[in-house]
N, C-alpha and C. Protein backbone atom coordinates (compact mmCIF):
# COMPACT_ATOMS: atom_id res chain seq x y z
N UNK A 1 0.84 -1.20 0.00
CA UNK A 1 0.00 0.00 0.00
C UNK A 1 0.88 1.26 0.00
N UNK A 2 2.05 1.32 0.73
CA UNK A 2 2.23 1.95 0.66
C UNK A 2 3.26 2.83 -0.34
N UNK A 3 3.78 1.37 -1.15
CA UNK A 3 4.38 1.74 -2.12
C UNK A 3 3.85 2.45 -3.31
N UNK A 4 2.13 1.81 -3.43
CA UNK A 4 1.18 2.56 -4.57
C UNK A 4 0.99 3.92 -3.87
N UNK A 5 1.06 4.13 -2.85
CA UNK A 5 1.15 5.88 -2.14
C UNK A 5 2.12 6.72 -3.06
N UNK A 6 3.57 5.98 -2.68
CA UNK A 6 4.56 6.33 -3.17
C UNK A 6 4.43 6.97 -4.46
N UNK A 7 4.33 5.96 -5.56
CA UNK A 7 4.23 5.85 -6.75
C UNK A 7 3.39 7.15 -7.43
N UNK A 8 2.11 7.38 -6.59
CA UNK A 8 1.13 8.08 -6.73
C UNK A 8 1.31 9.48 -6.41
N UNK A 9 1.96 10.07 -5.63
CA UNK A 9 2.29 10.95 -4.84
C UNK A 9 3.63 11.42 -5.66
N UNK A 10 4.56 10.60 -6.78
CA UNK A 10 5.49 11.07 -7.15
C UNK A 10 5.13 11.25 -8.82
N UNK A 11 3.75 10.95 -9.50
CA UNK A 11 3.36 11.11 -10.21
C UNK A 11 2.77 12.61 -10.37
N UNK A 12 2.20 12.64 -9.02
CA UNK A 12 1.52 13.94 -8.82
C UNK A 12 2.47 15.38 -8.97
N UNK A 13 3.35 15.14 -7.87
CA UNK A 13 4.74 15.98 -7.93
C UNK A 13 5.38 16.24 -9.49
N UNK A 14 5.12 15.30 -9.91
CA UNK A 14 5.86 15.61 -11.77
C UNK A 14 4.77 16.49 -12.29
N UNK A 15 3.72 16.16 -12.67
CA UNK A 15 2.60 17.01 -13.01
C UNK A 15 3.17 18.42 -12.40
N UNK A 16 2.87 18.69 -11.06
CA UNK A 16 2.67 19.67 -10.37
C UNK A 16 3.55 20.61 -11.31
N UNK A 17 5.28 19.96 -10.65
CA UNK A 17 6.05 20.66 -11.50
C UNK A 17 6.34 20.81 -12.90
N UNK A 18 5.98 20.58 -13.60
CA UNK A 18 5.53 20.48 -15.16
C UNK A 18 4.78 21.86 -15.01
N UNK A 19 3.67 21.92 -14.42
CA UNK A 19 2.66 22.88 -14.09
C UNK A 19 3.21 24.45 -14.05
N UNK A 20 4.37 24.42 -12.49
CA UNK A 20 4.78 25.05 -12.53
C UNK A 20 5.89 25.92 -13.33
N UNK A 21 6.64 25.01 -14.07
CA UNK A 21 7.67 25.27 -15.08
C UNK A 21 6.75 25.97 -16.64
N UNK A 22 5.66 25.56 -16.75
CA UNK A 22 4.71 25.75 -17.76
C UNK A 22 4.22 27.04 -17.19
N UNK A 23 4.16 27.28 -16.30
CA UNK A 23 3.46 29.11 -15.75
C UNK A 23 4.83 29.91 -15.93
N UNK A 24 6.16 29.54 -15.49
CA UNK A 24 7.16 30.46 -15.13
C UNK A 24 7.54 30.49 -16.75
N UNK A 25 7.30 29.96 -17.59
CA UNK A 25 7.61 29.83 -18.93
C UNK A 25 6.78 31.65 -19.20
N UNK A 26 5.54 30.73 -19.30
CA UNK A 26 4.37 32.02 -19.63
C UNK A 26 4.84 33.32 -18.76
N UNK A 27 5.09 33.53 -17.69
CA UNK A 27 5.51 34.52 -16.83
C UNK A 27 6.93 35.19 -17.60
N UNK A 28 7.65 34.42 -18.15
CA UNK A 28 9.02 35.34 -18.90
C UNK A 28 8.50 35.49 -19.93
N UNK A 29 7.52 34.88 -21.08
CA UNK A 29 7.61 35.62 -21.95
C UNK A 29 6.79 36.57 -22.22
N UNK A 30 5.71 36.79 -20.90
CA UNK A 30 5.12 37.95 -20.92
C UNK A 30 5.97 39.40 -20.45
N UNK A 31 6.99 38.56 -19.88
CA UNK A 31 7.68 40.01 -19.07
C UNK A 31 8.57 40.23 -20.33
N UNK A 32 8.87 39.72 -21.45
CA UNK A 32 9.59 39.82 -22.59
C UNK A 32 9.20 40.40 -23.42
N UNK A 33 8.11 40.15 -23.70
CA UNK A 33 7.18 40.57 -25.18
C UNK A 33 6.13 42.32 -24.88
N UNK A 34 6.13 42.56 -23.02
CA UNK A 34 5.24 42.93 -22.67
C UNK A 34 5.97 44.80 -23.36
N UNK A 35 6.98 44.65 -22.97
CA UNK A 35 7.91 46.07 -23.25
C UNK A 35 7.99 46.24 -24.84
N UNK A 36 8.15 45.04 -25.83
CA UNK A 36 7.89 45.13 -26.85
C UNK A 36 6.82 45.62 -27.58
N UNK A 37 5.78 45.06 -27.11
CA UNK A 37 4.54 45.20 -27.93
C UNK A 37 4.14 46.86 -27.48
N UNK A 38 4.79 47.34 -26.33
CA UNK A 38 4.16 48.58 -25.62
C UNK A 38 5.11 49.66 -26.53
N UNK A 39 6.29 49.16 -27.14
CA UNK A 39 6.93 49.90 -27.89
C UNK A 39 6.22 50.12 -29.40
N UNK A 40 6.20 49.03 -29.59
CA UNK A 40 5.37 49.10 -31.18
C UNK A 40 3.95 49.89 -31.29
N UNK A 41 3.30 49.33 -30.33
CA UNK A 41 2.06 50.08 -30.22
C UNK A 41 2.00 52.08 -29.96
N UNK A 42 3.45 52.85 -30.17
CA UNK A 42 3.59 54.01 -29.51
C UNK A 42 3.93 54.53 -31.11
């Protein structure tokens, strides 16, 4: 039992961080593009 805990719980953790690496992605290239587009648009 408690190895399917294990198993389960370290599946979750990959997701999670996947998750998180997938937001901090989106988070730089908004802070990238955000000064750009504010330039073009002037």
């Amino acid at each position: 039992m408690d190895f399917i805990f294990a198993s389960f719980t370290m599946q979750n953790y990959r997701r999670y961080s996947v998750n998180v690496v997938y937001r901090l992605q989106i988070k730089v290239t908004e802070l990238l593009f955000l000064p750009v587009s504010g330039i073009n648009l002037e």
